[in-house]
Protein backbone atom coordinates (compact mmCIF):
# COMPACT_ATOMS: atom_id res chain seq x y z
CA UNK A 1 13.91 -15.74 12.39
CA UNK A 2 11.01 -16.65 14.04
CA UNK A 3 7.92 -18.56 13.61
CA UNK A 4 4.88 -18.07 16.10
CA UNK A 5 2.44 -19.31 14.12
CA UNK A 6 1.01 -21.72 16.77
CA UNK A 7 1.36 -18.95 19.36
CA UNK A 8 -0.76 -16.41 17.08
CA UNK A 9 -3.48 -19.07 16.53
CA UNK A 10 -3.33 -19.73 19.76
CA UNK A 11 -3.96 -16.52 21.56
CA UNK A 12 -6.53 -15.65 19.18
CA UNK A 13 -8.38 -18.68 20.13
CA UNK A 14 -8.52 -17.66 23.68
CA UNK A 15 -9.90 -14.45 22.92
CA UNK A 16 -12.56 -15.46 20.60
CA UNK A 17 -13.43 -17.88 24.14
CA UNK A 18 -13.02 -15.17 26.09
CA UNK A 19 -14.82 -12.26 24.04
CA UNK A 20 -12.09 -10.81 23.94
CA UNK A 21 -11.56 -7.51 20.93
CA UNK A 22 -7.56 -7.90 19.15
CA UNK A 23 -5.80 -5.03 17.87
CA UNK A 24 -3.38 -6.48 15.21
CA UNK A 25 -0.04 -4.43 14.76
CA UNK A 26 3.65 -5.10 13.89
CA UNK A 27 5.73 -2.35 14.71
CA UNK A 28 3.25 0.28 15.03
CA UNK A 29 4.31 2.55 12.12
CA UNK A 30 1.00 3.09 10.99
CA UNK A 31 -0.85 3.91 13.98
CA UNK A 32 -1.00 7.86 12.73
CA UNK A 33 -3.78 6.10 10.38
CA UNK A 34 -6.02 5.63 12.91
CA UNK A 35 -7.68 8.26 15.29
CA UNK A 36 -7.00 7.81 18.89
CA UNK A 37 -10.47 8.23 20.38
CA UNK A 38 -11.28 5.33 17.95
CA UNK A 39 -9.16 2.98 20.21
CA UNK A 40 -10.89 0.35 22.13
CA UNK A 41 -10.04 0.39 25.90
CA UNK A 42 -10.40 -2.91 26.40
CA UNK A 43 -8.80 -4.54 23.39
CA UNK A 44 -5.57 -7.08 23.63
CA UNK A 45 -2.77 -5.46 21.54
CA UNK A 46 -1.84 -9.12 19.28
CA UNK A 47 1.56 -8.59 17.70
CA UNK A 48 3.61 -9.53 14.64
CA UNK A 49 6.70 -8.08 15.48
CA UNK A 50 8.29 -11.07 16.75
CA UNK A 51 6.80 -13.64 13.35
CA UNK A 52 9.87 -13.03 10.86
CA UNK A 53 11.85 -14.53 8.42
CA UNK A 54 11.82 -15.43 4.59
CA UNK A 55 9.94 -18.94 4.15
CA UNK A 56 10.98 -19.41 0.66
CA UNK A 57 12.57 -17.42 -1.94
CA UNK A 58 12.43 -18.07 -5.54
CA UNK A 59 14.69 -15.57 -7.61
CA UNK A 60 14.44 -17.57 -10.89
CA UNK A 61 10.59 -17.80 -10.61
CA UNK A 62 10.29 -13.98 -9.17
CA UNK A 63 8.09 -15.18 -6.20
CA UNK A 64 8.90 -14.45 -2.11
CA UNK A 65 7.39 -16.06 0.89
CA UNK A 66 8.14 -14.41 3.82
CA UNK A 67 6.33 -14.14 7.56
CA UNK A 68 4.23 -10.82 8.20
CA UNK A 69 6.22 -9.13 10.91
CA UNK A 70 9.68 -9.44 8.47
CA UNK A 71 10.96 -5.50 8.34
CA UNK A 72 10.38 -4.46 4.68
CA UNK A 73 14.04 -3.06 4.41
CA UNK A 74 14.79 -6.11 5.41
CA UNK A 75 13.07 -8.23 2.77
CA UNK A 76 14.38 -5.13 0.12
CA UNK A 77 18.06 -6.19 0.86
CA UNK A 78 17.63 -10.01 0.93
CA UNK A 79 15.91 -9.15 -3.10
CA UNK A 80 18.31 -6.42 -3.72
CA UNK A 81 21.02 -9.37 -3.10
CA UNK A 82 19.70 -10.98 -6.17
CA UNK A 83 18.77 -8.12 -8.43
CA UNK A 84 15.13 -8.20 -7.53
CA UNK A 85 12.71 -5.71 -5.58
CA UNK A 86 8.94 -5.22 -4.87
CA UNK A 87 7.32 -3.53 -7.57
CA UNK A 88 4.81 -1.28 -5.44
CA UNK A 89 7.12 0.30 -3.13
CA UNK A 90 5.44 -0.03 -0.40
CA UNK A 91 6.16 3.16 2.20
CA UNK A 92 9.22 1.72 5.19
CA UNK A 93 7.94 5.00 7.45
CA UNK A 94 11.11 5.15 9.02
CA UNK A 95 12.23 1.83 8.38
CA UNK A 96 9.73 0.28 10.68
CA UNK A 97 7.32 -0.88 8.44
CA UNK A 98 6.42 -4.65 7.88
CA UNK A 99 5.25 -6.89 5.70
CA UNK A 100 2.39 -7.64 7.04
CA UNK A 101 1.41 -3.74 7.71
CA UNK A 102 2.32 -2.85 3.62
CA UNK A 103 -0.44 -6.09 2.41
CA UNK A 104 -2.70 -4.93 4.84
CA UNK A 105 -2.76 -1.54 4.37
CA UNK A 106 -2.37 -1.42 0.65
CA UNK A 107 -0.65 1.11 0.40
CA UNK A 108 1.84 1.79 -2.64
CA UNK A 109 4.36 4.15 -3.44
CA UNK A 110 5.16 5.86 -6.81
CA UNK A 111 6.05 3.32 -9.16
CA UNK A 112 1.94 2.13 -8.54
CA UNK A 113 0.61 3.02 -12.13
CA UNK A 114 3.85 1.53 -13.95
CA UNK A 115 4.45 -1.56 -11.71
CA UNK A 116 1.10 -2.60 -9.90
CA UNK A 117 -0.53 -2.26 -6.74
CA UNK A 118 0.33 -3.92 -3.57
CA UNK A 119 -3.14 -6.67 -4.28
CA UNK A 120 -1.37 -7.07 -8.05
CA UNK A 121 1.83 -8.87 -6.08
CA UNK A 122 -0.05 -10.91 -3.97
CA UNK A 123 0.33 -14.57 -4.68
CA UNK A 124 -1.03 -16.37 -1.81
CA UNK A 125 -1.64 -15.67 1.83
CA UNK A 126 -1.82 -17.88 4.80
CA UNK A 127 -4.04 -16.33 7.86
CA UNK A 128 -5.73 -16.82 10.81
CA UNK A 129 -10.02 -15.84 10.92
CA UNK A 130 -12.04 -14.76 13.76
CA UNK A 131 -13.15 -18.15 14.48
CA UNK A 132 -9.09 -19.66 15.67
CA UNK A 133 -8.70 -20.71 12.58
CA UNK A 134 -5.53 -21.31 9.79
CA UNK A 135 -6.36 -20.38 6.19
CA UNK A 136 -4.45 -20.76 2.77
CA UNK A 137 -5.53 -18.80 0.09
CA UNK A 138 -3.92 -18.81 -3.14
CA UNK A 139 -0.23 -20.01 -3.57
CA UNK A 140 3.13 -19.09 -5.37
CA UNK A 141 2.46 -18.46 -9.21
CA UNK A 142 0.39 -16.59 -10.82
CA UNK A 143 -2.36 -19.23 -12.15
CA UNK A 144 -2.40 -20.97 -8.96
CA UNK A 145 -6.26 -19.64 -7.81
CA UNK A 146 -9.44 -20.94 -8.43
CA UNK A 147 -12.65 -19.47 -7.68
CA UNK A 148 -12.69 -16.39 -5.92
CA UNK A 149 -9.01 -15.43 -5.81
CA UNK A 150 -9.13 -14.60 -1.56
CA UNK A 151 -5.24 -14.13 -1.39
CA UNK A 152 -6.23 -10.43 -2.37
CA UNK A 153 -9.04 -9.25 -0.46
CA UNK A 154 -6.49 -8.93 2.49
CA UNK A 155 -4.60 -6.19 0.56
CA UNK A 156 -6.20 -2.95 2.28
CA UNK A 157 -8.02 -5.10 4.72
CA UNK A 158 -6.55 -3.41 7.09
CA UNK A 159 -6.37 -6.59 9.38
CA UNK A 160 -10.32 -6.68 9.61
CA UNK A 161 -10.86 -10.04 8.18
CA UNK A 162 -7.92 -11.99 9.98
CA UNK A 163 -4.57 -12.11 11.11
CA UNK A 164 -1.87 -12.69 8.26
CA UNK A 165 0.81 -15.07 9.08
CA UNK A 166 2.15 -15.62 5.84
CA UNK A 167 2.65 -13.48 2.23
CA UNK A 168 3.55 -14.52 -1.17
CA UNK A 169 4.43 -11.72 -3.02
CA UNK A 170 5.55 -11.44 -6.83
CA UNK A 171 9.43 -9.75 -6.98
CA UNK A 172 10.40 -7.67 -10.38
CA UNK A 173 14.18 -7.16 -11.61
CA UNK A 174 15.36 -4.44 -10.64
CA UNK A 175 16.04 -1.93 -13.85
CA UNK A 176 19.14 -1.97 -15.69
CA UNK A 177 19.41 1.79 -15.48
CA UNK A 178 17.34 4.61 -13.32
CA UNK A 179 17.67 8.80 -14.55
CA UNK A 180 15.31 11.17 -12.85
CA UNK A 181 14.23 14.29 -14.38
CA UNK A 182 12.33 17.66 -13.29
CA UNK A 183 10.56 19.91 -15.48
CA UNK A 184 9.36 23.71 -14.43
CA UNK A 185 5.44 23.29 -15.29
CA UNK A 186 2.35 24.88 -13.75
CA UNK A 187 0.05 22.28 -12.49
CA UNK A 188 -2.36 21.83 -15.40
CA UNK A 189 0.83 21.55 -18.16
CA UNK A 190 2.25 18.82 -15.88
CA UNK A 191 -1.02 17.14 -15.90
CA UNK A 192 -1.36 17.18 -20.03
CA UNK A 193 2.32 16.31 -19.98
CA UNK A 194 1.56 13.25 -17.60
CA UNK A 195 -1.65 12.03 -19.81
CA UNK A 196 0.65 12.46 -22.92
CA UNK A 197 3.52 10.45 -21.79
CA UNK A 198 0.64 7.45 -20.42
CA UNK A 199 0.07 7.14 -24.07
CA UNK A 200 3.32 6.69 -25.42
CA UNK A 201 5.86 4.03 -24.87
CA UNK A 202 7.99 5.63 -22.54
CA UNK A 203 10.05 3.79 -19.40
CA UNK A 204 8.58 6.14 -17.31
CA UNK A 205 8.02 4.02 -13.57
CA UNK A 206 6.76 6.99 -11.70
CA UNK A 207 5.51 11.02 -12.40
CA UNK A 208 4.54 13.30 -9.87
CA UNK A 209 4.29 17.02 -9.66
CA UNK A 210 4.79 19.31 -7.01
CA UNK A 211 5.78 23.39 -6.57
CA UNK A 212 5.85 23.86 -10.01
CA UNK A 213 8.43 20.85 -10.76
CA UNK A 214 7.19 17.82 -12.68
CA UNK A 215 9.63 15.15 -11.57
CA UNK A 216 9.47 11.82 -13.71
CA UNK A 217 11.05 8.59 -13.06
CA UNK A 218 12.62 6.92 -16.44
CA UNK A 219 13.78 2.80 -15.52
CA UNK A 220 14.74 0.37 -18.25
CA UNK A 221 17.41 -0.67 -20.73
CA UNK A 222 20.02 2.37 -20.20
CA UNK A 223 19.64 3.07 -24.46
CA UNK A 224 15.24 3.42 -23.54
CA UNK A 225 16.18 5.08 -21.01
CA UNK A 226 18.55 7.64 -22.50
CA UNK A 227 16.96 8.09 -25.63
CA UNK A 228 13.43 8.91 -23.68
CA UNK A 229 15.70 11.64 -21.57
CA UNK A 230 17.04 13.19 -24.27
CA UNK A 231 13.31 13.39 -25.84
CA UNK A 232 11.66 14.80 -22.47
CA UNK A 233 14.29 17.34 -21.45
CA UNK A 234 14.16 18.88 -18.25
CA UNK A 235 16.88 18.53 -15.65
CA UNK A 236 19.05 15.43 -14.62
CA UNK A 237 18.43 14.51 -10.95
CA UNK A 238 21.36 13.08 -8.98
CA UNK A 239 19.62 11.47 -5.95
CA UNK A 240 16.81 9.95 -5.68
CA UNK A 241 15.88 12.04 -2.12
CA UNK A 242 12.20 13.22 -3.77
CA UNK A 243 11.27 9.54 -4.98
CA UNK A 244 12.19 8.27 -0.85
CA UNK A 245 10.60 10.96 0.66
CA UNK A 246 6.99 10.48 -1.72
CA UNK A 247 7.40 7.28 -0.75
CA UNK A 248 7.92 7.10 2.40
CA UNK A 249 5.71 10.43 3.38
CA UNK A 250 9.10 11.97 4.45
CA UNK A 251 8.17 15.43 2.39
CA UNK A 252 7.29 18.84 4.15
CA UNK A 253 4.18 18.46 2.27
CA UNK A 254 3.29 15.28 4.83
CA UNK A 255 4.03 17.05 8.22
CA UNK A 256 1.51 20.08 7.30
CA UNK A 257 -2.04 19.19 9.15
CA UNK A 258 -5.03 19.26 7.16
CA UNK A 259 -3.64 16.88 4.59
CA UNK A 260 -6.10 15.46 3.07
CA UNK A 261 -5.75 12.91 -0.81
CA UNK A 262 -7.91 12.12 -2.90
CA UNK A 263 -8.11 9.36 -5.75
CA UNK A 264 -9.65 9.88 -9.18
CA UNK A 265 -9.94 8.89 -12.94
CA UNK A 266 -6.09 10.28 -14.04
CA UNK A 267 -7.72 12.32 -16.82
CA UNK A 268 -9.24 14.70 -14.36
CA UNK A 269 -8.28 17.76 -14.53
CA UNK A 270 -6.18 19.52 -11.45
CA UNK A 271 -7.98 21.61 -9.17
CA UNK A 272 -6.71 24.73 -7.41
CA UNK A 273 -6.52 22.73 -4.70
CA UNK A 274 -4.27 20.11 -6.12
CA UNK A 275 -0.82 20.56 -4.09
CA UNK A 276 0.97 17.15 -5.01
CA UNK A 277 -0.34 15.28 -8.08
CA UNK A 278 0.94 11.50 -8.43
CA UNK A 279 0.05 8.12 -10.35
CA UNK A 280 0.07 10.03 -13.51
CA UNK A 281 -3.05 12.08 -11.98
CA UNK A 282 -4.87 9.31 -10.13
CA UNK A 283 -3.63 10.71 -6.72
CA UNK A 284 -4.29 14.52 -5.46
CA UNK A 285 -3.16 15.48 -1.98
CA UNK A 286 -4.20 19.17 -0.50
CA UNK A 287 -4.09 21.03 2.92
CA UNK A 288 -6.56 23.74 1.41
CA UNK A 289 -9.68 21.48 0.96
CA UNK A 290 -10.73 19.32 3.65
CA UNK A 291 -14.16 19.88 2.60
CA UNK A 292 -13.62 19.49 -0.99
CA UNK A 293 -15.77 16.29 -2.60
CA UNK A 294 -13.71 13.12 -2.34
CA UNK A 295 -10.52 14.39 0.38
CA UNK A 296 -10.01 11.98 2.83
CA UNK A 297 -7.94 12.92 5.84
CA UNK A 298 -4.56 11.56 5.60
CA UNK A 299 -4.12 11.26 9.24
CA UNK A 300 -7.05 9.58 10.08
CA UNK A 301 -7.45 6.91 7.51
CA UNK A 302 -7.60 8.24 4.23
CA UNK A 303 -6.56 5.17 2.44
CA UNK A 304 -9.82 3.00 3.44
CA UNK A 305 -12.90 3.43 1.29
CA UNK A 306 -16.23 3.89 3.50
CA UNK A 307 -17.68 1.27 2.19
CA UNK A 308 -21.49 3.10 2.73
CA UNK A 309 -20.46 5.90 0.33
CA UNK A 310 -19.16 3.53 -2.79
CA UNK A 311 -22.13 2.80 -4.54
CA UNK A 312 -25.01 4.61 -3.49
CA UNK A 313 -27.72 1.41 -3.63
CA UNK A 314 -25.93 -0.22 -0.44
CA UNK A 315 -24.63 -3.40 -2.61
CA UNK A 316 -20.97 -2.69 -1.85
CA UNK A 317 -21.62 -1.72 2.27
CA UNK A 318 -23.55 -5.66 1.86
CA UNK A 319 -20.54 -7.31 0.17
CA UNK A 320 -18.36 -5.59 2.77
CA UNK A 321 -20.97 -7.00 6.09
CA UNK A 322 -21.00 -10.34 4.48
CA UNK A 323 -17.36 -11.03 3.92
CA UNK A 324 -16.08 -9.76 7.88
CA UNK A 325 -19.44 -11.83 9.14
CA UNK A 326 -17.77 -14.96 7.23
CA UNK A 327 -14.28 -14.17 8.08
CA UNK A 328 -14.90 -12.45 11.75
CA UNK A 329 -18.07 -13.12 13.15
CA UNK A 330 -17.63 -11.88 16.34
CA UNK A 331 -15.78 -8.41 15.30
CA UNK A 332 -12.91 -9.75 17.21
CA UNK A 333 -10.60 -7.86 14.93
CA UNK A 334 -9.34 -4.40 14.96
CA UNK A 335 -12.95 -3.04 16.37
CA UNK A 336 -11.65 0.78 16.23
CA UNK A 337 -11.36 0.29 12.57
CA UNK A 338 -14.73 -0.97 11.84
CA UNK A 339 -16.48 1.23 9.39
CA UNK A 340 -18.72 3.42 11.39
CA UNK A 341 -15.15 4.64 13.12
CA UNK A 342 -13.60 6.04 9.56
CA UNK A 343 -14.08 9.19 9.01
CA UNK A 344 -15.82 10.86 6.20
C-alpha cells in the first residue's frame, strides 16, 4: 500500500510551472468515455495507479477512507470481510476500476434509486487544485460540513477540478437476505409495475427491464423479503449474472454501437425507443435513437451534463466557469474533457 501523496503534489506543481496540460487516470478503465480525437497531444499522463491502500476503516461507524488508485474489488472484499459494502455499486469494468475513477465519474450501478448515488456516500475528500495545492473538504460523518459541502462537487467531476488523493465514503450492511425475480412484461406494464412498487414499502434495491423481462432486486430481513416475493410473483433467479453484467456494462446490450442513455423524471412514460429501462424509470438506454431529445452517446461521454444545455439562461454554464477558474485556473486538468469537447 502506497502513499504518493507528496509525489502527486509534486509533479503537478511542476507542470502548473511548466504549462504543462495533466491527464488524470488510474487504471484506464474508463477511457472508452472519452473520444480519442479529444486527446491532447501534448498532455503528461499523471497516474493513480500506484496511490493505494485503506487509510482508515470504521465498520462500527459505517465510514471508509481509502487512497484513490485502491482497486474497487479490492476495497469490496476488505468491507465484505466485515459485512459491509458500497451502497452505489459503482461499475469494476473488468475489475480494473478504482476508487478514484467511480467518485470521479459518478457513476452508479443499480441499487442507485434504493441506496444513493455515488455524491450521497461521499464524506470527505482530500485533493490536489490546479494551483499545487492540498485540499480537505469535508470529513468522516455525516454532519461534519459547513458551508458549501465541496467533498461532493468532485463526484462526476470527472477529474476537472483537481486531483483526488483521498475518499471518505459512507459503507451500508450488507442485506440479511438477497432473491431476484423476473417477470414477462411489455415495456410500458413494467414501467406502471416499477412506479407502483416506488410507492409501496417494498425491499426492492434495484428494477430494471429488458427483452420483455422485468427483473427486480428484493434485499432485507429474509421474512420482508419473502413475504414481498411471494406478493410480486414472477420467477426465482439463481445467480445474480444480470445484476453484474448491468452493473458492470458486461450485457450484449453494451457492446452494440450507437448506444446511447438518457436520464429522466421516472414517471415518464417508455418510448419505442426504450431498450433497457433502469432506476425505476429514471434511466433509458437505446441503439435506435441517437437523435432522439436527451440520448447521450454512451461511448463518448454520456454521463457528463453539457453544462451550456442545462438551463437555458447560461446561469448553470457560469457556475460551472467559475468553480474550474477557482479550482484550475490554468485548465491544467484533463483539457480533452473540457466542455466544448463533450459531445451533444
Amino acid at each position: 500500500m502506497a502513499d504518493l501523496g507528496e509525489e502527486l503534489l509534486q509533479a503537478v506543481a511542476t507542470a502548473r510551472d511548466q504549462g504543462q496540460p495533466l491527464s488524470i487516470a488510474g487504471t484506464g478503465s474508463k477511457s472508452f468515455l472519452t473520444r480519442p480525437e479529444t486527446a491532447v497531444r501534448d498532455s503528461r499522463l499523471l497516474s493513480t495507479v500506484e496511490h493505494t491502500g485503506v487509510v482508515d476503516y470504521r465498520p462500527d461507524e459505517l465510514v471508509v477512507t481509502v487512497r484513490t488508485g485502491t482497486l474497487l474489488r479490492e476495497l469490496a472484499q476488505t468491507l465484505a470481510r466485515e459485512g459491509q459494502m458500497l451502497g452505489f455499486e459503482p461499475p469494476e469494468f473488468r475489475g480494473l476500476g478504482t476508487v478514484g475513477g467511480a467518485v470521479a465519474s459518478g457513476l452508479a450501478g443499480p441499487g442507485r434509486p434504493a441506496r444513493g448515488s455515488v455524491r450521497d456516500a461521499v464524506l470527505g475528500v482530500q485533493m490536489i487544485n490546479g494551483l499545487g495545492e492540498r485540499l480537505v473538504f469535508g470529513g468522516q460523518v455525516m454532519k461534519n460540513v459547513a458551508g458549501f459541502d465541496v467533498s461532493r462537487l468532485q463526484a462526476g467531476a470527472y477529474g476537472m477540478l483537481g486531483l483526488l488523493l483521498e475518499v471518505s465514503l459512507k459503507v451500508l450492511p450488507r442485506p440479511q437476505a438477497e432473491l431476484t425475480l423476473r417477470l414477462e412484461k411489455s415495456a410500458t406494464d413494467a414501467h406502471a409495475e416499477m412506479r407502483r412498487w416506488a410507492r409501496l414499502p417494498h425491499p426492492i434495491s434495484a428494477a430494471a427491464w429488458l427483452e420483455e423481462g422485468l427483473w427486480v432486486r428484493l434485499s432485507g430481513a429474509e421474512a420482508a423479503v419473502n413475504q414481498t416475493a411471494a406478493a410480486l410473483g414472477g420467477e426465482h433467479q439463481t445467480d445474480n449474472d444480470f445484476w453484474s453484467g448491468l452493473k458492470d456494462h458486461g450485457l450484449p446490450l453494451f457492446r452494440r454501437d450507437g448506444l446511447c442513455c438518457r436520464h429522466l423524471p421516472p414517471a415518464s412514460a417508455p418510448s419505442a425507443e426504450d431498450e433497457l429501462i433502469e432506476w425505476l424509470g429514471a434511466r433509458r438506454w437505446s441503439t435506435s435513437a441517437p437523435g432522439a431529445v436527451g440520448y447521450q452517446p454512451f461511448a463518448a461521454g454520456f454521463a457528463r451534463h453539457r453544462c451550456r444545455d442545462g438551463g437555458g439562461d447560461g446561469k448553470i454554464a457560469d457556475y460551472q466557469a467559475r468553480l474550474k477558474a477557482a479550482f484550475d485556473p490554468d485548465s491544467l486538468f484533463n483539457p480533452e474533457l473540457t466542455d466544448a469537447d463533450v459531445p451533444a
